[in-house]
PDB file of N, CA and C in Angstrom:
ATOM      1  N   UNK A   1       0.847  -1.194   0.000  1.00  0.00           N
ATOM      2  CA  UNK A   1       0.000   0.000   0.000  1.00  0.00           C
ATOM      3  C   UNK A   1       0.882   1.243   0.000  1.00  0.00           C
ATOM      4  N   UNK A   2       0.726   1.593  -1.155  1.00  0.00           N
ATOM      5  CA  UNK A   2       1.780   3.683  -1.269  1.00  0.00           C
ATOM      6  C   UNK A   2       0.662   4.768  -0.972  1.00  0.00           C
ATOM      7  N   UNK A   3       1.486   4.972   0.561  1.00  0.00           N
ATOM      8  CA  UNK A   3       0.229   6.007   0.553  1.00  0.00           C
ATOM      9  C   UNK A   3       0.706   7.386  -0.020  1.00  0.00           C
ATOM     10  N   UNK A   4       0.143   8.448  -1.152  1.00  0.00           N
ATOM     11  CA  UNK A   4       1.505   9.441  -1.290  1.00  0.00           C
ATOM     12  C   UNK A   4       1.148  10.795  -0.535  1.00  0.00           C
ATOM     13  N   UNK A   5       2.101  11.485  -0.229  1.00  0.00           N
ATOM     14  CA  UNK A   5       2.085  12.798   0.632  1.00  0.00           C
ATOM     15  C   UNK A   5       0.926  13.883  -0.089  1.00  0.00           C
ATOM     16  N   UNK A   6      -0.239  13.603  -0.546  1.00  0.00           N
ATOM     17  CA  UNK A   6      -0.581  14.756  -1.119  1.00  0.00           C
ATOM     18  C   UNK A   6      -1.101  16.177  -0.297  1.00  0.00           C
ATOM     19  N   UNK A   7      -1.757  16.890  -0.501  1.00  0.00           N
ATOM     20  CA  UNK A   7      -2.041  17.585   0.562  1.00  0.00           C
ATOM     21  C   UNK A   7      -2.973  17.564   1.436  1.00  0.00           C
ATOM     22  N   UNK A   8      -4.028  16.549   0.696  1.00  0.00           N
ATOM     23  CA  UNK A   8      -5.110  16.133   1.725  1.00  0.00           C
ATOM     24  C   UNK A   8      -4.513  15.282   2.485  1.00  0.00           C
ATOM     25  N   UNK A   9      -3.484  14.421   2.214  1.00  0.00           N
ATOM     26  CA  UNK A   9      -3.369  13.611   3.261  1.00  0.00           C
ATOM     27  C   UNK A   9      -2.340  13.819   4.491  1.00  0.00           C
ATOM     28  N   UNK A  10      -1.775  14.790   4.030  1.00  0.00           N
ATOM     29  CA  UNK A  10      -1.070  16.388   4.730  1.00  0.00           C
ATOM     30  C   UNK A  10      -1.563  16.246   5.868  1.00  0.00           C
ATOM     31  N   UNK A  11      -2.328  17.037   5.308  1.00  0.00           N
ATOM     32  CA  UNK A  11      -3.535  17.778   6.091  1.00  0.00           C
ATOM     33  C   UNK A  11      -4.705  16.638   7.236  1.00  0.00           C
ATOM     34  N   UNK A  12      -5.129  15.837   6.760  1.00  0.00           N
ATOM     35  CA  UNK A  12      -5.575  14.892   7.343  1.00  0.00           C
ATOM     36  C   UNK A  12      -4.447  14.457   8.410  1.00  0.00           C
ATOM     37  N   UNK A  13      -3.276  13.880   8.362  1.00  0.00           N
ATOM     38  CA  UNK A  13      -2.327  13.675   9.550  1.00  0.00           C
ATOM     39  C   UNK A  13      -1.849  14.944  10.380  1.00  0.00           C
ATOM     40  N   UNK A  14      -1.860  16.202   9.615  1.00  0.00           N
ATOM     41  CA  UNK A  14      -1.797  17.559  10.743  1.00  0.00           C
ATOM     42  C   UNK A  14      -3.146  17.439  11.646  1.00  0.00           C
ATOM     43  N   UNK A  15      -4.214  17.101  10.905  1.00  0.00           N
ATOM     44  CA  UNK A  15      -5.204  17.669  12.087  1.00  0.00           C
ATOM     45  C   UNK A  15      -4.898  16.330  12.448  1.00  0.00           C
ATOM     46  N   UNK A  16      -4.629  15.071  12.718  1.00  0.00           N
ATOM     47  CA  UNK A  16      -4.953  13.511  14.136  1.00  0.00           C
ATOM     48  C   UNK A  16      -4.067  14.038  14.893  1.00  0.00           C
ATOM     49  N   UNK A  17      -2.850  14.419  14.120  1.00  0.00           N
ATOM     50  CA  UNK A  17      -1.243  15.064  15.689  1.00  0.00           C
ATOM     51  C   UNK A  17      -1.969  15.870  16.179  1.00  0.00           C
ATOM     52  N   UNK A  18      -2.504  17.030  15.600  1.00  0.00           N
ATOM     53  CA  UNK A  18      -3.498  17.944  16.399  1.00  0.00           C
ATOM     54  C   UNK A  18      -4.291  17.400  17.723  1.00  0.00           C
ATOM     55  N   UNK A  19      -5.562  16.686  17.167  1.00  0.00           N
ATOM     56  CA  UNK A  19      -6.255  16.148  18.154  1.00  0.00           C
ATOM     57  C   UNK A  19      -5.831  15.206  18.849  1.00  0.00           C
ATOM     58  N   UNK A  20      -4.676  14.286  18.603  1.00  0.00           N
ATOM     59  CA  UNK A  20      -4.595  13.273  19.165  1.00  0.00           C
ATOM     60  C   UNK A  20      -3.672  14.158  20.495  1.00  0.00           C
ATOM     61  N   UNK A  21      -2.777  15.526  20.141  1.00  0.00           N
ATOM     62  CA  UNK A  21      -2.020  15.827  21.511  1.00  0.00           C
ATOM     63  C   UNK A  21      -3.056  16.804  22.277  1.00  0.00           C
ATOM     64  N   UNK A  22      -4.494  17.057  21.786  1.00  0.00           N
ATOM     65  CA  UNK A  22      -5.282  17.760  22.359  1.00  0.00           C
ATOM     66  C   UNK A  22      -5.734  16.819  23.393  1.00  0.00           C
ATOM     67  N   UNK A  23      -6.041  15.695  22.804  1.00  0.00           N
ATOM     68  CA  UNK A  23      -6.062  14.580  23.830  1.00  0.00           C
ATOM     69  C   UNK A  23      -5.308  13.630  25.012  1.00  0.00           C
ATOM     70  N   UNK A  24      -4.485  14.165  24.568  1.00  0.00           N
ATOM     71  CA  UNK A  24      -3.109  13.515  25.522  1.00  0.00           C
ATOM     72  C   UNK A  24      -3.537  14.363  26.757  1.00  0.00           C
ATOM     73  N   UNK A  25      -3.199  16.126  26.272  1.00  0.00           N
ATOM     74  CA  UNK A  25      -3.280  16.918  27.352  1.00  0.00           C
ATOM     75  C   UNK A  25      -4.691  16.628  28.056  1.00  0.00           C
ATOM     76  N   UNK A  26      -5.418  16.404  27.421  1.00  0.00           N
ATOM     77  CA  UNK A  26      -7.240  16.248  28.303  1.00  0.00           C
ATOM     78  C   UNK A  26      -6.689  14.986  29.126  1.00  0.00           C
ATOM     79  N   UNK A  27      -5.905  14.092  28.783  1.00  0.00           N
ATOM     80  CA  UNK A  27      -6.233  12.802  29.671  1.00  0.00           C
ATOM     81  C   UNK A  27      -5.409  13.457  30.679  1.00  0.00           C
ATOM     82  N   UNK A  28      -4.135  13.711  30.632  1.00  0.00           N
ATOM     83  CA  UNK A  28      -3.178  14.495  31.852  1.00  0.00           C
ATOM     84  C   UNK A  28      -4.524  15.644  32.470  1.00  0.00           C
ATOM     85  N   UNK A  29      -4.961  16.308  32.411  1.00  0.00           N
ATOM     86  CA  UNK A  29      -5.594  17.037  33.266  1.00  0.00           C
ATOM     87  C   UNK A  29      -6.402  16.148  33.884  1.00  0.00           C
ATOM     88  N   UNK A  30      -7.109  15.202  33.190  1.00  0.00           N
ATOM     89  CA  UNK A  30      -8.374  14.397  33.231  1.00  0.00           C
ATOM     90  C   UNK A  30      -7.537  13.431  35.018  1.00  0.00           C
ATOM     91  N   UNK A  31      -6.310  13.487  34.796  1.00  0.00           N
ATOM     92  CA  UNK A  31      -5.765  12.853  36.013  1.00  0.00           C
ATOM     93  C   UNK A  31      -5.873  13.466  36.777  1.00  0.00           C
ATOM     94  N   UNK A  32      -6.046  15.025  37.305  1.00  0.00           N
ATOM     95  CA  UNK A  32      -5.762  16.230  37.884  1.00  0.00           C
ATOM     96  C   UNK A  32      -7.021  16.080  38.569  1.00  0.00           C
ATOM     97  N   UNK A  33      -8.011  15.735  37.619  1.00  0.00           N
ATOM     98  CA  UNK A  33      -9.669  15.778  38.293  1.00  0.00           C
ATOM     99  C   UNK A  33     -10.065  14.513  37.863  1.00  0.00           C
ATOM    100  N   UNK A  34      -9.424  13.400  38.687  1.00  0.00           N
ATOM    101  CA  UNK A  34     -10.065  12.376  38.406  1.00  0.00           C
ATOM    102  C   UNK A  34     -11.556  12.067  39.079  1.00  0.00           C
ATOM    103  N   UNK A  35     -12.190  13.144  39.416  1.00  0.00           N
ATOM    104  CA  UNK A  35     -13.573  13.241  39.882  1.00  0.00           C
ATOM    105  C   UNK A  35     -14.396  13.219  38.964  1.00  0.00           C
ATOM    106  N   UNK A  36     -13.932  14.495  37.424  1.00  0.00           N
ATOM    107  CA  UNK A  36     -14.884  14.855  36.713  1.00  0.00           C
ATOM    108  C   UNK A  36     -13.918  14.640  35.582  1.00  0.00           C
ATOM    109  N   UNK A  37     -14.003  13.329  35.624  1.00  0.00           N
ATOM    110  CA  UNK A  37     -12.952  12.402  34.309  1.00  0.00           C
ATOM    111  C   UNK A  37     -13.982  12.656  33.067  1.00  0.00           C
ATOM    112  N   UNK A  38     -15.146  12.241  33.242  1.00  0.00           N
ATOM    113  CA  UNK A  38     -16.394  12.074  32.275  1.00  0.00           C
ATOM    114  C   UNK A  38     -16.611  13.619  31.174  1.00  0.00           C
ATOM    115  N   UNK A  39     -16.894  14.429  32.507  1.00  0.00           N
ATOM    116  CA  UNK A  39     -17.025  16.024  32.029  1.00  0.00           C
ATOM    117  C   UNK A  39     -16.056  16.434  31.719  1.00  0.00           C
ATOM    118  N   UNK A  40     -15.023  16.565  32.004  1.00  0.00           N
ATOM    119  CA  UNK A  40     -13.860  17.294  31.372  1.00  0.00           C
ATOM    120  C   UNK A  40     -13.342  16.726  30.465  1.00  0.00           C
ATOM    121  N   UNK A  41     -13.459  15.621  29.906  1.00  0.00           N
ATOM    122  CA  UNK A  41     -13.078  15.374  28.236  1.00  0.00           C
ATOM    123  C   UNK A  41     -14.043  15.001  27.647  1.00  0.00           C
ATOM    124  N   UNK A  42     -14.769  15.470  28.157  1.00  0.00           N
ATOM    125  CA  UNK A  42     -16.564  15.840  27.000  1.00  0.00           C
ATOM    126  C   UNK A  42     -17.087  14.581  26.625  1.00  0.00           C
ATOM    127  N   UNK A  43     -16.869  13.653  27.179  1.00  0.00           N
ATOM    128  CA  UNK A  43     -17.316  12.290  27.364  1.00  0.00           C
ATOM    129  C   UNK A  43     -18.814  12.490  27.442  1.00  0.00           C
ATOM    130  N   UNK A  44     -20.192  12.041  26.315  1.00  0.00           N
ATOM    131  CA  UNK A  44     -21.394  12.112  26.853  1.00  0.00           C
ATOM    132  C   UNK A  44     -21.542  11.472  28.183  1.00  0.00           C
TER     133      UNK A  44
END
């Protein structure tokens, strides 16, 4: 499978690093308040 660099797929792996370290940081806080684990990473 060649996946090639175009710009959608750029772009598609900028925004997962995006969200995926938006998420890192939510779980590290999410430790901070392990009370309101649910609510603070917007968990329905």
């Amino acid at each position: 499978m060649n996946i090639r660099l175009n710009p959608a797929t750029l772009y598609f792996n900028w925004e997962n690093k995006k969200s995926r370290r938006r998420h890192f940081a939510c779980l590290q806080k999410c430790r901070l308040k392990a009370d309101q684990t649910a609510f603070h990473c917007g968990l329905p």
